[in-house]
N, C-alpha and C. Protein backbone atom coordinates (compact mmCIF):
# COMPACT_ATOMS: atom_id res chain seq x y z
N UNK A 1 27.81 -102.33 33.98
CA UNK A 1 27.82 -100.96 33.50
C UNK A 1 27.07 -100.08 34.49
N UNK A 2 27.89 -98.87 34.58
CA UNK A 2 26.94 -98.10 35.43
C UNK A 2 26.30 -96.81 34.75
N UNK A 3 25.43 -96.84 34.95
CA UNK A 3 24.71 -95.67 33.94
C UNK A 3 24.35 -94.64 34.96
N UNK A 4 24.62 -93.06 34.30
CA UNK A 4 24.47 -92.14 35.57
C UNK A 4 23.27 -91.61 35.03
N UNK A 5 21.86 -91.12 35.77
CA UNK A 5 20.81 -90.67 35.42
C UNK A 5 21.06 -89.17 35.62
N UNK A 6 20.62 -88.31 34.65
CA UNK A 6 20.85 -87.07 34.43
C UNK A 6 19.30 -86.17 34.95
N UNK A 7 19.55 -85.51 35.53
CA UNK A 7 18.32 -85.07 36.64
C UNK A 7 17.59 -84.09 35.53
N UNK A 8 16.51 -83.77 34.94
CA UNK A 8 15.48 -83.05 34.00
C UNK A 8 16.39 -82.23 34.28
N UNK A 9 16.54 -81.02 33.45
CA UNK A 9 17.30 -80.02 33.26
C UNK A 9 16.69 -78.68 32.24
N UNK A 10 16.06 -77.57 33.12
CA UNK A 10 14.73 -76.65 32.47
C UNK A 10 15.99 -75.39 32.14
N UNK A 11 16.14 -75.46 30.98
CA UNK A 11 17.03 -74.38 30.49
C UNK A 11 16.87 -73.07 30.83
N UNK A 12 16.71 -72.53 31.98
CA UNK A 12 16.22 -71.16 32.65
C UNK A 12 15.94 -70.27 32.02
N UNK A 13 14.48 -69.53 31.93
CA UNK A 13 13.91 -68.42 31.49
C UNK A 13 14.23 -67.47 32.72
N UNK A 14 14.43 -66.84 32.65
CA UNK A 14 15.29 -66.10 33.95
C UNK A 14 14.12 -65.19 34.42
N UNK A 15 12.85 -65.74 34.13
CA UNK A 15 12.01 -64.62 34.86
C UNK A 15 10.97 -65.40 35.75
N UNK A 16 10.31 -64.99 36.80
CA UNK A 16 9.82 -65.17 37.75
C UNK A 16 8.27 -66.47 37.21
N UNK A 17 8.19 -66.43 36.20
CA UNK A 17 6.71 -66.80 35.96
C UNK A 17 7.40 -68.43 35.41
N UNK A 18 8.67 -68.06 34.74
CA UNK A 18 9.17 -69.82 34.15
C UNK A 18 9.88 -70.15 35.48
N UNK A 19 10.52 -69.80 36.44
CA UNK A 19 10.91 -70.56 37.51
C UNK A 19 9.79 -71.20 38.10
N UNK A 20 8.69 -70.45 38.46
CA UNK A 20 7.47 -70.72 39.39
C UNK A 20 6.67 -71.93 38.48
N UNK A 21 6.53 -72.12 36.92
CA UNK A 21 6.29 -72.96 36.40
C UNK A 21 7.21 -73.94 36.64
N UNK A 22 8.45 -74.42 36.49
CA UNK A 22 9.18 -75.40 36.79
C UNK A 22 8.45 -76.22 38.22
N UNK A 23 8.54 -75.19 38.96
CA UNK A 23 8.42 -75.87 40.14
C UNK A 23 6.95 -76.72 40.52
N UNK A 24 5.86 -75.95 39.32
CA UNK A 24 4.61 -76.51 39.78
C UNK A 24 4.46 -78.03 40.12
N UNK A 25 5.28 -78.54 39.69
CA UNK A 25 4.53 -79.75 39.90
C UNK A 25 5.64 -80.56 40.78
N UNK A 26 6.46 -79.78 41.38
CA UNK A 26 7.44 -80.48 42.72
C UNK A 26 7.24 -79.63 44.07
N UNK A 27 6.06 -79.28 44.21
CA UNK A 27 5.83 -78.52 45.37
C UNK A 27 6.47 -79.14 46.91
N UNK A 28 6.68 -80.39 47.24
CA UNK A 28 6.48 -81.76 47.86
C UNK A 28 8.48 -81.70 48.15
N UNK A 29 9.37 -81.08 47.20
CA UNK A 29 11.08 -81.56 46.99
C UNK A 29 11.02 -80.09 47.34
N UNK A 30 12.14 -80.17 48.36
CA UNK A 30 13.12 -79.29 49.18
C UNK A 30 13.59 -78.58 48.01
N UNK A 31 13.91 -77.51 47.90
CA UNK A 31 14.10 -76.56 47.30
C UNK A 31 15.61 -75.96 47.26
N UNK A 32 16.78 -76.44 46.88
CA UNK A 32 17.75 -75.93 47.23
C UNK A 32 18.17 -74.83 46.06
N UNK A 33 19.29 -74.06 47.14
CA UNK A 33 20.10 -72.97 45.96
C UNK A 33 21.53 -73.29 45.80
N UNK A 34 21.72 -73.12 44.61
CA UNK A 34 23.82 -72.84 44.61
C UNK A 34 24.01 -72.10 43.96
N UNK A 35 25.19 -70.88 44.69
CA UNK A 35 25.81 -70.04 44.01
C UNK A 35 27.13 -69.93 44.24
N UNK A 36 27.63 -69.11 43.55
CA UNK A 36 29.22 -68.66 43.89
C UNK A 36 29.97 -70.64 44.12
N UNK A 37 30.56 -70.73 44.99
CA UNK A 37 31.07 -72.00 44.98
C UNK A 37 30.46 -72.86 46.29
N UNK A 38 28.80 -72.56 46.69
CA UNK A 38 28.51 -73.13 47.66
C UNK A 38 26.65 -73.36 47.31
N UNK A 39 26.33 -74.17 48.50
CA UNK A 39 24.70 -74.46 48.46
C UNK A 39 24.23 -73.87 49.30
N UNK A 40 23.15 -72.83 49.17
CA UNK A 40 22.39 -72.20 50.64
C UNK A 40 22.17 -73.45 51.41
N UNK A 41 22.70 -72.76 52.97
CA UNK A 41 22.04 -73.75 54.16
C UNK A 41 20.82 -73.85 54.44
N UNK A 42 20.46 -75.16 55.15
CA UNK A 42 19.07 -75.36 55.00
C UNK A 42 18.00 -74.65 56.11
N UNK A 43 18.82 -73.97 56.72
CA UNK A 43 17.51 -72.50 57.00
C UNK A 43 17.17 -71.54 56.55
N UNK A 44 17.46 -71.43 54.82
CA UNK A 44 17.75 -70.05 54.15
C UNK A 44 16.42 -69.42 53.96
N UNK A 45 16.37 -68.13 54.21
CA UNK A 45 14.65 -68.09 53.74
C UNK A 45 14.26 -66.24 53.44
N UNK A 46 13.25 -66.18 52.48
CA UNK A 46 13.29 -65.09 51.54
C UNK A 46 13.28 -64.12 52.21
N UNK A 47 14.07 -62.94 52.39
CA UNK A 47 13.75 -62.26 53.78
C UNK A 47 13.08 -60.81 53.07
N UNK A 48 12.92 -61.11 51.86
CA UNK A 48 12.40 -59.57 51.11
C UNK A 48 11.86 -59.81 49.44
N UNK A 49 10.50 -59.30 49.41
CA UNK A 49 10.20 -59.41 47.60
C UNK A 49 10.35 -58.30 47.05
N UNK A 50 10.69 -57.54 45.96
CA UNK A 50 11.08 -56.67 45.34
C UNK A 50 10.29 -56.83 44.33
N UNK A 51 9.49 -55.73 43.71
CA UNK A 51 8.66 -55.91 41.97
C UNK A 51 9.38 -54.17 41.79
N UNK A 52 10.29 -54.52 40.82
CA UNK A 52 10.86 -53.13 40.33
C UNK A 52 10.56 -53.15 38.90
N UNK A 53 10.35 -51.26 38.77
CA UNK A 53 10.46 -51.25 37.50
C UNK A 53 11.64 -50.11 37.04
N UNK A 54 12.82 -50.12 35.98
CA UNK A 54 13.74 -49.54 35.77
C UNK A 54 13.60 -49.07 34.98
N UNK A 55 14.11 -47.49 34.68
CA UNK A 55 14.20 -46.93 33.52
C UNK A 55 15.82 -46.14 33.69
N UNK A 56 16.69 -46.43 32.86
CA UNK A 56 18.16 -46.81 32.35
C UNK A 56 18.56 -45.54 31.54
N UNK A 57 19.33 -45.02 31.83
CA UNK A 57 20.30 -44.26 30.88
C UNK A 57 21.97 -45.08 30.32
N UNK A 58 22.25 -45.57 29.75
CA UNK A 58 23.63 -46.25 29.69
C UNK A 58 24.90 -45.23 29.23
N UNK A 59 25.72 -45.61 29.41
CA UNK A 59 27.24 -44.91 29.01
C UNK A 59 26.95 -44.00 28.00
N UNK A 60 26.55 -45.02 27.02
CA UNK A 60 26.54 -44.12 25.89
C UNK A 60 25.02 -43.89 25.54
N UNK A 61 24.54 -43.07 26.36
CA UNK A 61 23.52 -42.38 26.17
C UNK A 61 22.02 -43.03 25.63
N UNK A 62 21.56 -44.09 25.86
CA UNK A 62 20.57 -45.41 25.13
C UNK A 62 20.04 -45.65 26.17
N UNK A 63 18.44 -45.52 26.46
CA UNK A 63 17.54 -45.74 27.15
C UNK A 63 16.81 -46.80 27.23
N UNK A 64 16.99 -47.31 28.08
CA UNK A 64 15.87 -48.40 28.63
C UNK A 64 15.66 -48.65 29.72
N UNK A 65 14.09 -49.95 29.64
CA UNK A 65 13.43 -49.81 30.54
C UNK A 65 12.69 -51.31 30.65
N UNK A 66 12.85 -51.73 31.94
CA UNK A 66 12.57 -53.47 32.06
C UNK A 66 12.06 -53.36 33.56
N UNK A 67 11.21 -54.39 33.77
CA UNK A 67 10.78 -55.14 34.75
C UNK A 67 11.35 -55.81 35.66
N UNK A 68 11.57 -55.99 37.20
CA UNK A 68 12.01 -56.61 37.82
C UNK A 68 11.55 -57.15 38.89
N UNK A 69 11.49 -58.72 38.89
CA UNK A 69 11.63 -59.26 40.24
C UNK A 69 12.94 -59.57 41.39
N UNK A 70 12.86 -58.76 42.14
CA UNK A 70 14.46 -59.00 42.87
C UNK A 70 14.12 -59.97 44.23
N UNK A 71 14.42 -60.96 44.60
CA UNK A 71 14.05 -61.95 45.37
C UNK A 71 15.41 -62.09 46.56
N UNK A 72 15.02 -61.51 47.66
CA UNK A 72 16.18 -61.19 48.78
C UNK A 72 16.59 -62.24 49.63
N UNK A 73 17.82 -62.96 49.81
CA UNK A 73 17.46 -64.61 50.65
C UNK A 73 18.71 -64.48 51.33
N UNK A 74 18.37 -64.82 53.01
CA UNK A 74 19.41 -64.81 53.37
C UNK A 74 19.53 -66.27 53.87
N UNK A 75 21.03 -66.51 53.71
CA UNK A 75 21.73 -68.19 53.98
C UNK A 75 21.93 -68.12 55.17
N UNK A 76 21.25 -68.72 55.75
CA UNK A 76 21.30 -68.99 57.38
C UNK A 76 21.12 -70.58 57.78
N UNK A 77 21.92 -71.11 59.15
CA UNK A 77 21.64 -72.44 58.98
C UNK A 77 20.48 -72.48 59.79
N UNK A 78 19.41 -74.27 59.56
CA UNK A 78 18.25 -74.22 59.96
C UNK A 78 17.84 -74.42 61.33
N UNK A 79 18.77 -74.61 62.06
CA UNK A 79 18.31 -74.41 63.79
C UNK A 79 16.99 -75.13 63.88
N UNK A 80 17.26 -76.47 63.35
CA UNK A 80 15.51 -76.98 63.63
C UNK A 80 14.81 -76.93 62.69
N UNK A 81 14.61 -76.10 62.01
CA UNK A 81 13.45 -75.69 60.57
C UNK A 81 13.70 -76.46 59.48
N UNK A 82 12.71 -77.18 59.20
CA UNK A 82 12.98 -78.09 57.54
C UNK A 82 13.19 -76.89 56.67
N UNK A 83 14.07 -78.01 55.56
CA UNK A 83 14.51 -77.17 54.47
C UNK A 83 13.36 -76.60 53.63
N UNK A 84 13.29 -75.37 53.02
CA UNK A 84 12.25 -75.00 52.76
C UNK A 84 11.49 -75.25 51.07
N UNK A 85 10.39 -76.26 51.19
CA UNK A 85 9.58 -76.64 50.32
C UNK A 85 10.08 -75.56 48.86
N UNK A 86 9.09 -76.38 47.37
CA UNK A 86 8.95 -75.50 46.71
C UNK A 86 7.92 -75.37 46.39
N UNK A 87 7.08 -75.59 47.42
CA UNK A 87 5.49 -75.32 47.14
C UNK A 87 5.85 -74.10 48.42
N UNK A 88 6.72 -73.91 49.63
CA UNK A 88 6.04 -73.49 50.18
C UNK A 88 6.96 -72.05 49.82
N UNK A 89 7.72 -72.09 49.09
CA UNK A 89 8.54 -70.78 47.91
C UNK A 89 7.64 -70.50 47.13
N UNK A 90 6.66 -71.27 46.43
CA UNK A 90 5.65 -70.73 45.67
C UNK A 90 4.27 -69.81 46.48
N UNK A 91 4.22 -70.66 47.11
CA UNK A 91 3.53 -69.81 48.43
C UNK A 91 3.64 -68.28 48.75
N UNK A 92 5.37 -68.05 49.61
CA UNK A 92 5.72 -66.75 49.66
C UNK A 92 4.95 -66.19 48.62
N UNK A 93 5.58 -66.22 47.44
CA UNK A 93 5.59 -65.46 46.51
C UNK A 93 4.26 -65.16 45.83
N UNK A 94 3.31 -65.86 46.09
CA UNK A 94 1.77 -65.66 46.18
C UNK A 94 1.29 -64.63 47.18
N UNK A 95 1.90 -65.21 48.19
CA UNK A 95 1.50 -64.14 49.28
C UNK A 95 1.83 -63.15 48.89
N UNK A 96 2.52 -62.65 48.61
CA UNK A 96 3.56 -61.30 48.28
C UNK A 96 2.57 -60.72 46.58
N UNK A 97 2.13 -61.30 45.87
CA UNK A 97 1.45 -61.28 45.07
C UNK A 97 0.20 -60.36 45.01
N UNK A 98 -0.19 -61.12 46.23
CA UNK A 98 -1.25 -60.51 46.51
C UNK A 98 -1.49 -58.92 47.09
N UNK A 99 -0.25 -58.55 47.40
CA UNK A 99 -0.12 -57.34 48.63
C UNK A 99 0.53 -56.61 47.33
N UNK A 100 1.62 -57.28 46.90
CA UNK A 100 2.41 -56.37 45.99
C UNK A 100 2.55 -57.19 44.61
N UNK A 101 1.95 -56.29 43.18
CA UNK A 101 1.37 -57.12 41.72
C UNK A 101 2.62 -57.56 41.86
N UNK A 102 3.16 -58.61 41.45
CA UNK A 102 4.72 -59.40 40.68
C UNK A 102 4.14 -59.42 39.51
N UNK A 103 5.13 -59.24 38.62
CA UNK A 103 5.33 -59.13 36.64
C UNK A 103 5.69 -60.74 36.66
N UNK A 104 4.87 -61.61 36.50
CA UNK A 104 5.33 -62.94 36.05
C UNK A 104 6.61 -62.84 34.76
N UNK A 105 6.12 -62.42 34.07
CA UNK A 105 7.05 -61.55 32.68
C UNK A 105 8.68 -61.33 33.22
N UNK A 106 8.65 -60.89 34.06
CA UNK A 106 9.77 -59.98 34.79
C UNK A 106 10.90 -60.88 35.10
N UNK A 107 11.93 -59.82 34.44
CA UNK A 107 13.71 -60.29 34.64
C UNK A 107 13.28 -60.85 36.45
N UNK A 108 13.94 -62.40 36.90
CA UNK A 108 14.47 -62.88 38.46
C UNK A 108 16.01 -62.91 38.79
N UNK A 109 16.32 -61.86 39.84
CA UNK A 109 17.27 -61.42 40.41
C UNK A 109 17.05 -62.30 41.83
N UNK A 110 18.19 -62.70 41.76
CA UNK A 110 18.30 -63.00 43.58
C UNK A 110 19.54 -62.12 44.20
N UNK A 111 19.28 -61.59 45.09
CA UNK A 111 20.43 -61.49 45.86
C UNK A 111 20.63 -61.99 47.42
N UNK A 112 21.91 -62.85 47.52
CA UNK A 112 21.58 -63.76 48.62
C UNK A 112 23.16 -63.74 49.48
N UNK A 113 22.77 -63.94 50.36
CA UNK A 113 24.59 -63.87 51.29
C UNK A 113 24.21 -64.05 52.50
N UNK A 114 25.09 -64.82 53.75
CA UNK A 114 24.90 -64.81 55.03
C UNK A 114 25.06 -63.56 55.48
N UNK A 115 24.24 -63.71 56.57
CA UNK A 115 24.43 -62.57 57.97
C UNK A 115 26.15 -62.16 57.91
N UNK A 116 26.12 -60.80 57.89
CA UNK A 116 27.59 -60.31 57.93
C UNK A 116 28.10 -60.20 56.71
N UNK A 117 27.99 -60.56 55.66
CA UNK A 117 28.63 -60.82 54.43
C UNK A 117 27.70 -59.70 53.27
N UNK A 118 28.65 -59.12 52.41
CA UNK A 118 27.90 -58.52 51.59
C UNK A 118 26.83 -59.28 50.65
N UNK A 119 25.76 -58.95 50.54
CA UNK A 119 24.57 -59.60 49.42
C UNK A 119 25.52 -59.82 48.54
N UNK A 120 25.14 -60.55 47.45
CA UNK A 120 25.73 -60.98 45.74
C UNK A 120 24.67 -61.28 45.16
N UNK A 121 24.27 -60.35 44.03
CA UNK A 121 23.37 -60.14 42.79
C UNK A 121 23.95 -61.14 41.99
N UNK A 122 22.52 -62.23 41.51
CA UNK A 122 22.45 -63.13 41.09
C UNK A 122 21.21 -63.56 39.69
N UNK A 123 21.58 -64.14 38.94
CA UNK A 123 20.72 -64.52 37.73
C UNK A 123 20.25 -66.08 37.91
N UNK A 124 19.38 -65.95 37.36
CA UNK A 124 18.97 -67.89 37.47
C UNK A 124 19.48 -68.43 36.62
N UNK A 125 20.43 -69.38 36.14
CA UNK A 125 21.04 -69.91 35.18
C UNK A 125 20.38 -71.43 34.62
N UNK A 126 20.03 -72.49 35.81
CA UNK A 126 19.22 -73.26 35.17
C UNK A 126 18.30 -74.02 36.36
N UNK A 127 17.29 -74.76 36.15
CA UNK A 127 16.50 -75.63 37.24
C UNK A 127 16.36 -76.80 37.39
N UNK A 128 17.09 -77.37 38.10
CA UNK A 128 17.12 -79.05 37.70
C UNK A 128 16.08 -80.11 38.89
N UNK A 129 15.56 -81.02 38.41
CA UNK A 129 14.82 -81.54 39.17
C UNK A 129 15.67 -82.69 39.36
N UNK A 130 15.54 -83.48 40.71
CA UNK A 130 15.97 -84.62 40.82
C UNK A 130 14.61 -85.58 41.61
N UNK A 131 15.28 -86.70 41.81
CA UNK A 131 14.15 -87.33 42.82
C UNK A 131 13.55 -86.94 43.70
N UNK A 132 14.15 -86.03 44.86
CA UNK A 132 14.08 -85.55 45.78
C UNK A 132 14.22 -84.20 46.24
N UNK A 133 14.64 -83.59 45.29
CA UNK A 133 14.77 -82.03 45.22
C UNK A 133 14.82 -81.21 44.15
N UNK A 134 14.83 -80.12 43.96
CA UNK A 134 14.51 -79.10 42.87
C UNK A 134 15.86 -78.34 43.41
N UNK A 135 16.56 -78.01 42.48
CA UNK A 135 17.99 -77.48 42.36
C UNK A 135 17.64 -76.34 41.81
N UNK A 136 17.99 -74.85 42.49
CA UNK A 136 18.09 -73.82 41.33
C UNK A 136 19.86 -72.84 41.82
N UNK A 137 20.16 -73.42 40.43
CA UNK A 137 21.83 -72.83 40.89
C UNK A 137 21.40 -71.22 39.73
N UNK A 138 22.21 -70.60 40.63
CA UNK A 138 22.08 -69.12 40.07
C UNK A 138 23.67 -68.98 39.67
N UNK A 139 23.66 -67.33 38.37
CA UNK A 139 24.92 -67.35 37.73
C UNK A 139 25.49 -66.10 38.02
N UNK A 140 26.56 -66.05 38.32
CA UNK A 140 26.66 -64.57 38.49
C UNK A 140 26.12 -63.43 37.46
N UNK A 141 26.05 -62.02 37.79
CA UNK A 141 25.46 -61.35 37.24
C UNK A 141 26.73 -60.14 36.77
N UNK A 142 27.43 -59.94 35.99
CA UNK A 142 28.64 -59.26 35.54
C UNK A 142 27.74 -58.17 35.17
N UNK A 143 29.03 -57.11 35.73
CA UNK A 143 28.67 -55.53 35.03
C UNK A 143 28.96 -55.50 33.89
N UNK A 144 28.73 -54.75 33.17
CA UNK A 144 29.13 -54.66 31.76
C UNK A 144 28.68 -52.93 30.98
N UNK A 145 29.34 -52.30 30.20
CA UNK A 145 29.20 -52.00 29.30
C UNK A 145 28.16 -52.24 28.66
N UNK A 146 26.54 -51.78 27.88
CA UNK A 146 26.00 -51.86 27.43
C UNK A 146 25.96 -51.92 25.79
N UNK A 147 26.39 -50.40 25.83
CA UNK A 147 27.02 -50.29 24.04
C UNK A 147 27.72 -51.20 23.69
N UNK A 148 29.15 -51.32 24.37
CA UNK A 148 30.32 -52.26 23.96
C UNK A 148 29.74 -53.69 23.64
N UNK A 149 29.21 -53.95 24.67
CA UNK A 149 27.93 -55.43 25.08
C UNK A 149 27.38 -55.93 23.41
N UNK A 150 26.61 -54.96 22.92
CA UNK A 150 25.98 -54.51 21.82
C UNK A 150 26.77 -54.83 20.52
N UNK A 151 27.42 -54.35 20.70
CA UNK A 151 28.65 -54.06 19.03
C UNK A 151 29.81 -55.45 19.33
N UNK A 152 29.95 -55.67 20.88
CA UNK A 152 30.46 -57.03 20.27
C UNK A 152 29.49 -58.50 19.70
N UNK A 153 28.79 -58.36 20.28
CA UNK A 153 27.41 -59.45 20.34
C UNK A 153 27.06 -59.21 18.45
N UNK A 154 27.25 -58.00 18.04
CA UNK A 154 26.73 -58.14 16.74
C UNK A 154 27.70 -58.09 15.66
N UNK A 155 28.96 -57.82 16.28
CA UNK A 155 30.16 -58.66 15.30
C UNK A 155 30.24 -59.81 15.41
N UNK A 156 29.77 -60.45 16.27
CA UNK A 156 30.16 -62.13 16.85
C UNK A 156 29.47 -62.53 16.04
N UNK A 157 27.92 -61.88 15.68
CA UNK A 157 26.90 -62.82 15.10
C UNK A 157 26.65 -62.24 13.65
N UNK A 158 27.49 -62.16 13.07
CA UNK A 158 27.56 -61.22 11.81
C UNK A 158 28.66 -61.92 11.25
N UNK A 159 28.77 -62.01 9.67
CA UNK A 159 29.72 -62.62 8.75
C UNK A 159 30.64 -61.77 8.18
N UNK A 160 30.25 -60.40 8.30
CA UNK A 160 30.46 -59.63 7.49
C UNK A 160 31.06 -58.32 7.92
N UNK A 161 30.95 -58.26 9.29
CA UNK A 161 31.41 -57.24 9.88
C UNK A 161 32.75 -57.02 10.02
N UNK A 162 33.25 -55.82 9.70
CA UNK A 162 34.70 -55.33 10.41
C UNK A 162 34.89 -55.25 12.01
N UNK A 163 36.04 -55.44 12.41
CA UNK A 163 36.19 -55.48 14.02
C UNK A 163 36.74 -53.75 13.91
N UNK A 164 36.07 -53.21 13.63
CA UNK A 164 36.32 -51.64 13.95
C UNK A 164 35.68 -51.96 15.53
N UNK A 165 36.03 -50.33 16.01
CA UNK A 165 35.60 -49.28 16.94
C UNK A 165 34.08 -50.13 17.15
N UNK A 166 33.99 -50.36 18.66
CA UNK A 166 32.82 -50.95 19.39
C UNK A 166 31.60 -49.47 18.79
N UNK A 167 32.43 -48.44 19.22
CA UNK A 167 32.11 -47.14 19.64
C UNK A 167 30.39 -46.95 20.75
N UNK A 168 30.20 -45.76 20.62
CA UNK A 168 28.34 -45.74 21.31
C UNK A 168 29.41 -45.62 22.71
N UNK A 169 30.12 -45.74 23.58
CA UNK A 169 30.20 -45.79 24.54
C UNK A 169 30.89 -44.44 25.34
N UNK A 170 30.77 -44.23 26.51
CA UNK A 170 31.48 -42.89 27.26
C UNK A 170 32.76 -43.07 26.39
């Protein structure tokens, strides 16, 4: 019989303070990314930290306002350079800490793409550890409608609701 071992699997808090916890204690395992239908190459490296804070008007007129870490990485191959630690990703981001506050709290955005290629805005979807490496595959990040977003999410989760008019929206 062959039994396949299923690598820990940290159901992603998509903000900067539960990724950086995942990783505490694999500082030592290469750090890889996957998105879209590929794995960053192993010279990829953070080329920008972002601590934003947003305040939102939506379609239909509904205000808000959230926290952001936007984490900038470009996929480049490593020409020599080991793949990059996740102690020494925890690192950066200390460093960067220090110069500029990060919201541990705060929504984690990546946006990542090779040289030449447009960036692609990205969500953390989940963190998997294996023997030898720390996996963080990111999910795409869809536009959407806010209102609409809203009124379907609460017919879905409602017994009782009519499928009327989403409405709230431009």
């Amino acid at each position: 019989m062959n039994a396949h071992a299923t690598a820990p699997y940290i159901e992603a808090e998509s903000t900067l303070g539960a990724i950086l916890a995942g990783l505490a204690d694999h500082s030592e395992k290469t750090l890889a990314i996957i998105y879209g239908d590929r794995e960053v190459q192993s010279g990829y490296h953070v080329t920008e930290v972002k601590a934003g804070s947003f305040v939102t008007l939506d379609c239909g007129g509904n205000p808000d306002a959230w926290q952001e870490t936007v984490l900038q990485v470009e996929d480049i191959p490593s020409k020599g350079r080991p793949q990059m630690t996740a102690g020494k990703f925890a690192a950066i981001l200390a460093q960067v800490d220090k110069k500029v506050r990060l919201d541990h709290d705060a929504r984690l955005t990546i946006e990542i793409g090779k040289p030449g290629e447009a960036m692609r805005v990205f969500d953390v979807a989940n963190l998997a550890i294996t023997s030898d490496r720390a996996v963080l595959t990111l999910g795409v990040r869809a536009a959407i409608c806010k209102p609409r977003h809203r009124a379907d999410k609460a017919v879905a989760t409602s017994c009782c609701a009519s499928s009327g008019d989403a409405g709230g929206c431009c």
